[in-house]
C-alpha atoms as a PDB file:
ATOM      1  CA  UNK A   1      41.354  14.115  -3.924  1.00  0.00           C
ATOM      2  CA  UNK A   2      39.755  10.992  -5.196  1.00  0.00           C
ATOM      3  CA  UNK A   3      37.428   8.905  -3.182  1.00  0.00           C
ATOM      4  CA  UNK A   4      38.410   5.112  -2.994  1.00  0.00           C
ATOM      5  CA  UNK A   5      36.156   2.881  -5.148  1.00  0.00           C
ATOM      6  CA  UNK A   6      34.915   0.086  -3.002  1.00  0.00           C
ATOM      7  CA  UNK A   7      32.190  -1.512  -5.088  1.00  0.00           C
ATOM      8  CA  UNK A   8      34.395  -4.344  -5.997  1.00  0.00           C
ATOM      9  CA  UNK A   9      35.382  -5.320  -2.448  1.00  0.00           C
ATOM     10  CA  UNK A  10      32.556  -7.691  -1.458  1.00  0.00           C
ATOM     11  CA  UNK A  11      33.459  -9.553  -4.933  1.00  0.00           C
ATOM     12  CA  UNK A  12      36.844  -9.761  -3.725  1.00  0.00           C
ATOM     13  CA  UNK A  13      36.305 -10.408  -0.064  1.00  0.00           C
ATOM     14  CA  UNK A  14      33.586 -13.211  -0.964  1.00  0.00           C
ATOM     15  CA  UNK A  15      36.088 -14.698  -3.633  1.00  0.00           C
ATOM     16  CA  UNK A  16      38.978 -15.057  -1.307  1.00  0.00           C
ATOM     17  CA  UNK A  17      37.165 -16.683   1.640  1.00  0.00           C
ATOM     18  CA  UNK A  18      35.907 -19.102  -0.718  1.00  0.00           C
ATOM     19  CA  UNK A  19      38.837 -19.777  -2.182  1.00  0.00           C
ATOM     20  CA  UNK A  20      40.404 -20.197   1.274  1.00  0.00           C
ATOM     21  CA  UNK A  21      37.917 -22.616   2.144  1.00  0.00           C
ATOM     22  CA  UNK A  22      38.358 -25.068  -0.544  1.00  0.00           C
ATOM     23  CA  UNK A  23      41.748 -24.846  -0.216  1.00  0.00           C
ATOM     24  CA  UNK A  24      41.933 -25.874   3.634  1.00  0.00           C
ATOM     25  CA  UNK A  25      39.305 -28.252   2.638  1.00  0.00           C
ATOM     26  CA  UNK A  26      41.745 -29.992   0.018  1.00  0.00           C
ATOM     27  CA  UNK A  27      44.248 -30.093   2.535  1.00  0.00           C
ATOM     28  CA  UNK A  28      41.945 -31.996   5.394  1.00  0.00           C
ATOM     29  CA  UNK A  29      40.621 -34.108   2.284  1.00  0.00           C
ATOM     30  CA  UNK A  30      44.503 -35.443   2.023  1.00  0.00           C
ATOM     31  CA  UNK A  31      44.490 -37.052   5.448  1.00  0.00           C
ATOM     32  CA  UNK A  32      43.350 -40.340   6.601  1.00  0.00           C
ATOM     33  CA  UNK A  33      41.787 -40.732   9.068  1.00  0.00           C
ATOM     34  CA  UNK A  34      41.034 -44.393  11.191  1.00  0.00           C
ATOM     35  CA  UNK A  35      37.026 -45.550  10.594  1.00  0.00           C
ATOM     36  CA  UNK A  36      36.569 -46.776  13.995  1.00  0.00           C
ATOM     37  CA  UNK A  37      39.242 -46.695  16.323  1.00  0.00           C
ATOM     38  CA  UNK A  38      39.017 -49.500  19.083  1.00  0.00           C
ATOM     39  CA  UNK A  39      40.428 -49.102  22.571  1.00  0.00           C
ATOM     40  CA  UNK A  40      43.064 -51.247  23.683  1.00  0.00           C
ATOM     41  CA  UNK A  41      43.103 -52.665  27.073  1.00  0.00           C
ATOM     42  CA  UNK A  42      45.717 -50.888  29.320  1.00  0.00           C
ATOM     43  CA  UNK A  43      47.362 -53.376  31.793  1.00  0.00           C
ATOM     44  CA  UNK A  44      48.257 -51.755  35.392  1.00  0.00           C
ATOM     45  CA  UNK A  45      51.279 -53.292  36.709  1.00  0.00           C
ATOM     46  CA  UNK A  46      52.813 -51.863  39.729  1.00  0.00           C
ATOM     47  CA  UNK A  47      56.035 -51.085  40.112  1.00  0.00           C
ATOM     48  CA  UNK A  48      57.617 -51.759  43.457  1.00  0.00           C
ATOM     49  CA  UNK A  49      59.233 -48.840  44.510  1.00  0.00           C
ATOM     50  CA  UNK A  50      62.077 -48.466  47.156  1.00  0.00           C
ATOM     51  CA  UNK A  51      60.096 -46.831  49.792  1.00  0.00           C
ATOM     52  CA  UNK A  52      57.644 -49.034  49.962  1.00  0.00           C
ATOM     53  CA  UNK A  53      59.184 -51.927  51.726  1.00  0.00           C
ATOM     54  CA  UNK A  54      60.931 -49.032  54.327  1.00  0.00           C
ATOM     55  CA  UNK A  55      59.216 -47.313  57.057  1.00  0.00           C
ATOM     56  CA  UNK A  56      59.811 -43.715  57.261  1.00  0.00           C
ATOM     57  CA  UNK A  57      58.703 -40.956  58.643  1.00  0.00           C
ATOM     58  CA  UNK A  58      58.683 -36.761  57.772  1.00  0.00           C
ATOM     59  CA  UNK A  59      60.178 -35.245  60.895  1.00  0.00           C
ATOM     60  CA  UNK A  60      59.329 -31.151  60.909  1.00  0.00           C
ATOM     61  CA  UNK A  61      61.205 -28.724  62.379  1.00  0.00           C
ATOM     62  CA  UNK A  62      58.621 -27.944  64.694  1.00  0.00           C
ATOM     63  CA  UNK A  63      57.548 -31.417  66.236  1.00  0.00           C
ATOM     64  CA  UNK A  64      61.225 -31.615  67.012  1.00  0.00           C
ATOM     65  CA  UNK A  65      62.362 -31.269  70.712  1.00  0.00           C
ATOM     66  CA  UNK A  66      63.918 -28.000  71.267  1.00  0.00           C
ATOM     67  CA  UNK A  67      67.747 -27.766  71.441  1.00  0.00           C
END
């Protein structure tokens, strides 16, 4: 049986991760990205909600009188 010939496989290995690389690099070159982004002030309003203005209360089973 033949033995498998692996001196060309670090050539080939080394070749395609290269190649790989400067092809995702192309692709991340493509984008544009903002120079400095700024923040932009986020106003809070509150929103009334109905249960606010009510009074109400969580009765549990327990702290009810027994039947």
């Amino acid at each position: 049986m033949p033995q498998l010939d692996t001196s060309t496989w670090l050539i080939t290995i080394l070749s395609m991760m290269i190649s790989l690389f400067s092809l995702i690099q192309l692709k991340f070159h493509k984008y544009t990205y903002p120079t400095n982004p700024t923040p932009t002030d986020l106003k809070t309003t509150k929103q009334p909600t109905p249960w606010e203005s009510k009074w109400t209360k969580i009765y549990s089973p327990l702290s009810l009188p027994p039947q």
